[in-house]
C-alpha atoms as a PDB file:
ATOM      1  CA  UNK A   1       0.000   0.000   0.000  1.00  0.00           C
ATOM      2  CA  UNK A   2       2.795   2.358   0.623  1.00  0.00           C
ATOM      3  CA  UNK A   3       4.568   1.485  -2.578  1.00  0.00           C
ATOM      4  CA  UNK A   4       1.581   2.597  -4.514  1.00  0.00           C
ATOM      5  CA  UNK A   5       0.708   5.651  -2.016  1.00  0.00           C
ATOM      6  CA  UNK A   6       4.574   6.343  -3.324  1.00  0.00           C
ATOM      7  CA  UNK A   7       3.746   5.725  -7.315  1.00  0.00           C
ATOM      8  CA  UNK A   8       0.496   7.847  -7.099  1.00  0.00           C
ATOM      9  CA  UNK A   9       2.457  11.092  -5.040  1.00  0.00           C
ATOM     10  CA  UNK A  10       3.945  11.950  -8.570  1.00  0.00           C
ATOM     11  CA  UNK A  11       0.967  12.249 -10.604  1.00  0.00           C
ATOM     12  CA  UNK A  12      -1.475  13.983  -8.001  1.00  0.00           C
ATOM     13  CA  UNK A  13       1.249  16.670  -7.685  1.00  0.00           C
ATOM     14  CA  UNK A  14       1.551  17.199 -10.941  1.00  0.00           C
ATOM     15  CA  UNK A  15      -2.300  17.462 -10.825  1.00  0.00           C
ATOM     16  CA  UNK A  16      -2.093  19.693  -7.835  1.00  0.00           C
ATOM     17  CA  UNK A  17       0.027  21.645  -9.497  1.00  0.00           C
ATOM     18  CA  UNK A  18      -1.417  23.097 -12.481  1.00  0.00           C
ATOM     19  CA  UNK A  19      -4.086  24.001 -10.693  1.00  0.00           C
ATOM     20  CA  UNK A  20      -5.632  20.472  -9.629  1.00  0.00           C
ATOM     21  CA  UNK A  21      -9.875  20.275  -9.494  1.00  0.00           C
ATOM     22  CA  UNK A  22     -10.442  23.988  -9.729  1.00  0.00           C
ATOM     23  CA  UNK A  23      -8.541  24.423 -12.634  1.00  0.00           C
ATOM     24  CA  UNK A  24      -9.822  21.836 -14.431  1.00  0.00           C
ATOM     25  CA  UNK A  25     -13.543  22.602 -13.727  1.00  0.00           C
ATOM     26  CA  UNK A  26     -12.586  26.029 -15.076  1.00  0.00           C
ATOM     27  CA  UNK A  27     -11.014  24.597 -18.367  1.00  0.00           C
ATOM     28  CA  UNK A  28     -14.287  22.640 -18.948  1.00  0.00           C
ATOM     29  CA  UNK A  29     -16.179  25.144 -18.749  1.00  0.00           C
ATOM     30  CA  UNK A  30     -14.537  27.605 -20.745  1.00  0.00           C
ATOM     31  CA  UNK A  31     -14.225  24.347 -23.463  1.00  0.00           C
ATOM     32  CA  UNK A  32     -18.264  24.633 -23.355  1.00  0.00           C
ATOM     33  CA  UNK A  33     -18.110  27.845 -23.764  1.00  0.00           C
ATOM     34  CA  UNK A  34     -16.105  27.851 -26.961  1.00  0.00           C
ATOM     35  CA  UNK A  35     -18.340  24.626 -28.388  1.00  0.00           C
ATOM     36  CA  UNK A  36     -21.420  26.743 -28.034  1.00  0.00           C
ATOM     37  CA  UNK A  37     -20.517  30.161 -28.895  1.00  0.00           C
ATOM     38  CA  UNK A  38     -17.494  29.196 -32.011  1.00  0.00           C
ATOM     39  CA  UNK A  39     -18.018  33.439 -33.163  1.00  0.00           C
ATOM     40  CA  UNK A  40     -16.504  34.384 -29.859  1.00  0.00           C
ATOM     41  CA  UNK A  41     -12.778  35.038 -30.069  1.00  0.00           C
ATOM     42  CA  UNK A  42     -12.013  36.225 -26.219  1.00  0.00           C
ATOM     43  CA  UNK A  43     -13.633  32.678 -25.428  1.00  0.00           C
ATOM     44  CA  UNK A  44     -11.209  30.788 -27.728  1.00  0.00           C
ATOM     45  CA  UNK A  45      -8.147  32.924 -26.599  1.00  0.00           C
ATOM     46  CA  UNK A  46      -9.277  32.165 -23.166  1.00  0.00           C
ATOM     47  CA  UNK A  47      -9.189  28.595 -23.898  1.00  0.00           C
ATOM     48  CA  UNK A  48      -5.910  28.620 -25.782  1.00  0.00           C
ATOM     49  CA  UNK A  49      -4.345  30.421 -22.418  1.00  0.00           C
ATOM     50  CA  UNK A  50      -5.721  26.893 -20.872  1.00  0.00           C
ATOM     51  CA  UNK A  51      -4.081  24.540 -22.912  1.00  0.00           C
ATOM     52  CA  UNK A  52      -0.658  24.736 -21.165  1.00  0.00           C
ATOM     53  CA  UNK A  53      -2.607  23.177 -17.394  1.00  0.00           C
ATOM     54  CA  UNK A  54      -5.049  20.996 -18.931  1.00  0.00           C
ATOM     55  CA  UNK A  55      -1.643  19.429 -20.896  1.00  0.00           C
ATOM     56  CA  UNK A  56       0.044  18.969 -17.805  1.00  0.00           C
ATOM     57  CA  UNK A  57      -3.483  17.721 -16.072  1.00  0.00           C
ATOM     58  CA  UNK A  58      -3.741  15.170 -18.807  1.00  0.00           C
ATOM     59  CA  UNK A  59      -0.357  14.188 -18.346  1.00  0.00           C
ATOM     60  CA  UNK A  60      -0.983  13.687 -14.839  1.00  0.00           C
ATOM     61  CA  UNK A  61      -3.995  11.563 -15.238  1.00  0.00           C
ATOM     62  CA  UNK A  62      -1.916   9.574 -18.135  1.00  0.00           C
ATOM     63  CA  UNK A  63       0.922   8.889 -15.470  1.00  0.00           C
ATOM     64  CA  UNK A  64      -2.043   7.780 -12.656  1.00  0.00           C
ATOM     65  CA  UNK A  65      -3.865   5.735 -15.636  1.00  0.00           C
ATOM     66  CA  UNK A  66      -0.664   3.834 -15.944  1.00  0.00           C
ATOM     67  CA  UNK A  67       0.450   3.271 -12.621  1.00  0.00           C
ATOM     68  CA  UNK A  68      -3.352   1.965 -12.021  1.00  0.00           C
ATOM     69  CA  UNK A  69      -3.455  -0.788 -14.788  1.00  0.00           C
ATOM     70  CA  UNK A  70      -0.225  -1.802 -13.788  1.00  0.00           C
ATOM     71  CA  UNK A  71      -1.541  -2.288 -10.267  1.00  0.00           C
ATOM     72  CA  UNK A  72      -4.350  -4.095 -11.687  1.00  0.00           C
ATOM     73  CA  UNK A  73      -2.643  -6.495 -14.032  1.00  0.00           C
ATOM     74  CA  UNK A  74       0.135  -7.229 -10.938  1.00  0.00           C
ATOM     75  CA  UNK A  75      -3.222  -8.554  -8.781  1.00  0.00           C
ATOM     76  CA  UNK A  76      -3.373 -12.075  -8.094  1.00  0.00           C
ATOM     77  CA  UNK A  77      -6.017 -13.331 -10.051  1.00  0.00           C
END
């Protein structure tokens, strides 16, 4: 349990760091903003100023995505 308390640390920083739930509740929102409203250009710059934190959130999640089926496929069976 540690071990994997360990693995996970890296990823939920990373999260944490740009900007962790907040952040991302704000970046899907401002996505839905853009999908519904495509004439508004301050809404797509807005989003574009987003891309940079949702990367790094999506790396995050890819890192903790990994580490979990990795977890998974090392459980006895």
């Amino acid at each position: 349990m540690r071990q994997l308390e360990r693995e996970l640390s890296t990823p939920i920083e990373m999260f944490e760091r740009a900007g962790g739930r907040t952040a991302l509740l704000a970046f899907l929102a401002q996505a839905r903003r853009v999908t519904a409203d495509t004439s508004g250009a301050e809404d797509l710059e807005t989003l574009i100023r987003w891309l940079p934190s949702a990367s790094r959130m999506l790396e995050a999640e890819l890192l903790l995505l990994n580490l979990l089926s990795s977890q998974a496929s090392d459980a006895p069976r």
